[in-house]
C-alpha atoms as a PDB file:
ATOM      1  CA  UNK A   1      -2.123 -87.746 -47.045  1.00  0.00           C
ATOM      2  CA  UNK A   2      -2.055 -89.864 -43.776  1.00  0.00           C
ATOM      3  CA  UNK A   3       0.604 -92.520 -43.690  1.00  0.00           C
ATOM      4  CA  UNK A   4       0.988 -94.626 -39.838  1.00  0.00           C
ATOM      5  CA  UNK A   5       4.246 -96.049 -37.958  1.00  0.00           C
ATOM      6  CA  UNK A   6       4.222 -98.747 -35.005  1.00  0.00           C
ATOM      7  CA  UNK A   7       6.066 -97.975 -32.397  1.00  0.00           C
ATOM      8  CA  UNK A   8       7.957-101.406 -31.840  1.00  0.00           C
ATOM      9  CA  UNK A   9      10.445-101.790 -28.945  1.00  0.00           C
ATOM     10  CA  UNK A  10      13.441-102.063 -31.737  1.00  0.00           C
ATOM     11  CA  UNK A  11      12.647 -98.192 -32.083  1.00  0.00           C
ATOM     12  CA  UNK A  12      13.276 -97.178 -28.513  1.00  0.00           C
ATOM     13  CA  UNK A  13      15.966 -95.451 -27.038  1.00  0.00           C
ATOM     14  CA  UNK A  14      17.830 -96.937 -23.532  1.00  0.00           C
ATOM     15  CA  UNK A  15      14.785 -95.048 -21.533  1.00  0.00           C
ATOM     16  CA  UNK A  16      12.612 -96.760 -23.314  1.00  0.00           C
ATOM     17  CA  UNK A  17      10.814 -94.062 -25.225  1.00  0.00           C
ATOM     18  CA  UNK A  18      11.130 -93.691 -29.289  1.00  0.00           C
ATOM     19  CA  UNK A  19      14.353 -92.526 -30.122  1.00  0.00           C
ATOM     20  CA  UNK A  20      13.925 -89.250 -31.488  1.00  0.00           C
ATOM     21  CA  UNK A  21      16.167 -89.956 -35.015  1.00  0.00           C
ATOM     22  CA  UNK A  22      13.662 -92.563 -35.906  1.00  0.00           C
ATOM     23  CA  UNK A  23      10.514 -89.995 -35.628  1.00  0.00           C
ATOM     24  CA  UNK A  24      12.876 -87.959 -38.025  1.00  0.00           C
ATOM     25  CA  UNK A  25      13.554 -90.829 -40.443  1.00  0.00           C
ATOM     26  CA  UNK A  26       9.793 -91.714 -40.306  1.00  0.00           C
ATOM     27  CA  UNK A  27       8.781 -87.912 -40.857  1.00  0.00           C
ATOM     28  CA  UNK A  28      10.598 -87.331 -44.004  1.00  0.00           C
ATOM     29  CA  UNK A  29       9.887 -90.805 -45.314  1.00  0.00           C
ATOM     30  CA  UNK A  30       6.211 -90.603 -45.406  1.00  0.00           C
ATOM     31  CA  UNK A  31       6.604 -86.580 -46.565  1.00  0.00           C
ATOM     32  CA  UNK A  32       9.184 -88.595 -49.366  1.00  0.00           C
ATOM     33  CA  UNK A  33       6.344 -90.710 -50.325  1.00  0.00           C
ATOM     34  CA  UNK A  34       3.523 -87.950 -49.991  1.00  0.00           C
ATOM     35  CA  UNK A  35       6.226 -85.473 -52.872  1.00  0.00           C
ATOM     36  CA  UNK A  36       6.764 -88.578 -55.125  1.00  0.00           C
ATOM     37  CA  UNK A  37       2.673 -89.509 -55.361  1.00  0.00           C
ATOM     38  CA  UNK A  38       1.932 -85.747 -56.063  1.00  0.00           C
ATOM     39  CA  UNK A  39       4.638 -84.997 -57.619  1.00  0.00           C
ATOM     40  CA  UNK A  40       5.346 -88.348 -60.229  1.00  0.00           C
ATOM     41  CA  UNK A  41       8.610 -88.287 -62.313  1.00  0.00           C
ATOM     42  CA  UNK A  42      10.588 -85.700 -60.326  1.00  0.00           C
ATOM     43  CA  UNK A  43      14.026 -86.285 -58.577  1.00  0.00           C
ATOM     44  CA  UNK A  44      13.419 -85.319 -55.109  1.00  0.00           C
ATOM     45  CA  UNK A  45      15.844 -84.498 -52.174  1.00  0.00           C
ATOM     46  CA  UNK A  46      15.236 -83.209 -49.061  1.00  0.00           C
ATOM     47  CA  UNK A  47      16.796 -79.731 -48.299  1.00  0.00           C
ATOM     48  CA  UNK A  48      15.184 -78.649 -44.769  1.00  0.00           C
ATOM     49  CA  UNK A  49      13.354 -79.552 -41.800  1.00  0.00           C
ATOM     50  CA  UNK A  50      11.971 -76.564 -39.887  1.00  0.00           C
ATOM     51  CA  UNK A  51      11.923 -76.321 -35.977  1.00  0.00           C
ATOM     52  CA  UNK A  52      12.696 -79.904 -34.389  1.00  0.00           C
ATOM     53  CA  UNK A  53      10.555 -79.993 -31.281  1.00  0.00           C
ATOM     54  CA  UNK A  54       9.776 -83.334 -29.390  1.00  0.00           C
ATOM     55  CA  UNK A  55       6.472 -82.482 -27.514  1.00  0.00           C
ATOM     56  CA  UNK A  56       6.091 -85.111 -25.647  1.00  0.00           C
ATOM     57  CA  UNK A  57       7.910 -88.722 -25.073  1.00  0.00           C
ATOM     58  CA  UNK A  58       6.304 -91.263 -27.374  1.00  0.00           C
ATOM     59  CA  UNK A  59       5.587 -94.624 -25.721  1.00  0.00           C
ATOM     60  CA  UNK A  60       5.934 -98.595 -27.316  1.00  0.00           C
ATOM     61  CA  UNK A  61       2.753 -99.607 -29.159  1.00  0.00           C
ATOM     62  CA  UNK A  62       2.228 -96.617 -30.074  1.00  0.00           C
ATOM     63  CA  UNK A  63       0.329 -96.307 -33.134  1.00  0.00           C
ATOM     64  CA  UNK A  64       1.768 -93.003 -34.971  1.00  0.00           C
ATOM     65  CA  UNK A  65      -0.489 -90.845 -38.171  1.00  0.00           C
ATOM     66  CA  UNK A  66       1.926 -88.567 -39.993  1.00  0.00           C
ATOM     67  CA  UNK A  67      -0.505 -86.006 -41.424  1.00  0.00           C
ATOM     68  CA  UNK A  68       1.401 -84.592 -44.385  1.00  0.00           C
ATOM     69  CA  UNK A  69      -0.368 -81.576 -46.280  1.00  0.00           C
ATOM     70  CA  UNK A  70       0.575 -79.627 -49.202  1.00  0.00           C
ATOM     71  CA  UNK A  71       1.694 -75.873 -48.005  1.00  0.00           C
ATOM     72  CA  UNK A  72       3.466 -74.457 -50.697  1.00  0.00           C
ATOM     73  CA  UNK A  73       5.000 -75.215 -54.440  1.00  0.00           C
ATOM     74  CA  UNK A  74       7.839 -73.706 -55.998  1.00  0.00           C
ATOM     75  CA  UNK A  75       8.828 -73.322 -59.389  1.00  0.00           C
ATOM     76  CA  UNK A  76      11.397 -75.798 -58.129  1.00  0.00           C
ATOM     77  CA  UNK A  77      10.796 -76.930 -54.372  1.00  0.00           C
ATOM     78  CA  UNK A  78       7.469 -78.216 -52.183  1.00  0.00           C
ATOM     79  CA  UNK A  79       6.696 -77.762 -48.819  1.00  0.00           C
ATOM     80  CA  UNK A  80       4.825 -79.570 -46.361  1.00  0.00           C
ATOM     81  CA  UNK A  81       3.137 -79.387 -42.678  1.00  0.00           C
ATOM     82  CA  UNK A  82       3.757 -83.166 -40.936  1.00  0.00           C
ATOM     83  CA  UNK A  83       1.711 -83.511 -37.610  1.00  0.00           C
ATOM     84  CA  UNK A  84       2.274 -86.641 -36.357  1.00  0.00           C
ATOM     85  CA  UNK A  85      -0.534 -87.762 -33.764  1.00  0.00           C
ATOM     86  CA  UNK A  86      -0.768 -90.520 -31.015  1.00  0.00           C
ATOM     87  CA  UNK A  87      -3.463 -92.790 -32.138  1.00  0.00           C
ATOM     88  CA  UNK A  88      -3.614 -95.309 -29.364  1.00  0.00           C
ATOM     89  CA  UNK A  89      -1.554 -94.379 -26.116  1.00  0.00           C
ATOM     90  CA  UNK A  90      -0.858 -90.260 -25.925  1.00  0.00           C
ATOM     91  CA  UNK A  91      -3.556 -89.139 -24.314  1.00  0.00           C
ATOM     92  CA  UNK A  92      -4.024 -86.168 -26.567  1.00  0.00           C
ATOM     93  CA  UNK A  93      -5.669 -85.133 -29.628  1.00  0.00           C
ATOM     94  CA  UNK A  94      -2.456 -82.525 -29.602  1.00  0.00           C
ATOM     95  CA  UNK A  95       0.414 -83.008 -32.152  1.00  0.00           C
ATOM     96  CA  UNK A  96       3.379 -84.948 -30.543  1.00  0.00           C
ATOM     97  CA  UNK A  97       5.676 -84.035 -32.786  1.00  0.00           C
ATOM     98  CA  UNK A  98       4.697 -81.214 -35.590  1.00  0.00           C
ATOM     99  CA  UNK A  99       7.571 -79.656 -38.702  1.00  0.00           C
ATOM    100  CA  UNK A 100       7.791 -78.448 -41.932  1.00  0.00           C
ATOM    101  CA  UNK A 101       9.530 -80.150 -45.018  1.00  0.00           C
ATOM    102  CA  UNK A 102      10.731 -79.353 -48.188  1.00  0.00           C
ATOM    103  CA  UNK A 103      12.288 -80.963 -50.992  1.00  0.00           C
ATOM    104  CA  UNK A 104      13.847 -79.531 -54.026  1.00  0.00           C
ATOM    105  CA  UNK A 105      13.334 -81.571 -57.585  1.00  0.00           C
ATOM    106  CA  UNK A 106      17.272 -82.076 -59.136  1.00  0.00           C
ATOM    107  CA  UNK A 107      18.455 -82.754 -62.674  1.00  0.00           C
ATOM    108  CA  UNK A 108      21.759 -85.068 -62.314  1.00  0.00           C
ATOM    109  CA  UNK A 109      24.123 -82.985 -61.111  1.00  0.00           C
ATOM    110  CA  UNK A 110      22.291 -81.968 -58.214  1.00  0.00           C
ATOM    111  CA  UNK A 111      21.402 -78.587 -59.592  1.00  0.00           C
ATOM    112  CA  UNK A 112      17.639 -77.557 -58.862  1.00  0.00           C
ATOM    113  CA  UNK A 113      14.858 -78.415 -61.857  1.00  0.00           C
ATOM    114  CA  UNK A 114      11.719 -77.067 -62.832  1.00  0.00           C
ATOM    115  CA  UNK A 115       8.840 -79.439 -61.194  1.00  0.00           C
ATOM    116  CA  UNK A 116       6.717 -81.379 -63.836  1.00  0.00           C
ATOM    117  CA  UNK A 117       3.789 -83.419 -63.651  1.00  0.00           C
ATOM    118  CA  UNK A 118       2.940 -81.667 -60.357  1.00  0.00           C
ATOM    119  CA  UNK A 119      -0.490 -81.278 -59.253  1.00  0.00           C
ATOM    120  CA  UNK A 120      -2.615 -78.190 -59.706  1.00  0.00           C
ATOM    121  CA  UNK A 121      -4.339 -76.812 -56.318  1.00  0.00           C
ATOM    122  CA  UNK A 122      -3.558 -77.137 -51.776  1.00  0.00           C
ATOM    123  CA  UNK A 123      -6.233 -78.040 -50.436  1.00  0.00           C
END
């Protein structure tokens, strides 16, 4: 699933690039929203983020795609790929900015829950 960010100067850091903890917030917002459309009626939380590498700086105006793919279910936890690509200023068909995800579904103390209502296949 494909979700896309503006880059607006509110976002930028004092150098004038994208500060780096909005990228994050963005990435596991639109992996959020990917886990709660394939996986409906499931408590979600976030648990990891694999390797944080900024590839390059990311400009204002912008136009960001998070590419967020299915990599692996759990009995309890999903996992996804985000590549998030420069649509309108990078220069690069590259990945600026590429990590893994995964959330864990939770019953209401926190403790980890079988998934239900998931989907069936990764494409």
């Amino acid at each position: 699933m494909q979700h896309r960010k503006l880059v607006l100067p509110e976002f930028l850091n004092d150098q004038g690039f994208l500060f780096g903890g909005n990228l994050l917030k963005w990435v596991d917002e639109s992996a959020y929203i990917t886990a709660s459309l394939e996986f409906p009626g499931n408590r979600l939380v976030t648990v990891s983020l694999s390797e944080v590498v900024f590839k390059h700086p990311i400009q204002p105006g912008e136009l960001l795609c998070f590419d967020v793919q299915l990599i692996r279910k759990g009995n309890t936890s999903v996992s996804y790929k985000i590549d998030v690509l420069g649509e309108k200023l990078a220069g690069t068909k590259e990945p600026l900015f590429v990590t893994k995800i995964t959330f864990v579904n939770v019953g209401d103390s926190g403790e980890p829950r079988l998934l239900s209502n998931s989907i069936e296949h990764i494409d």
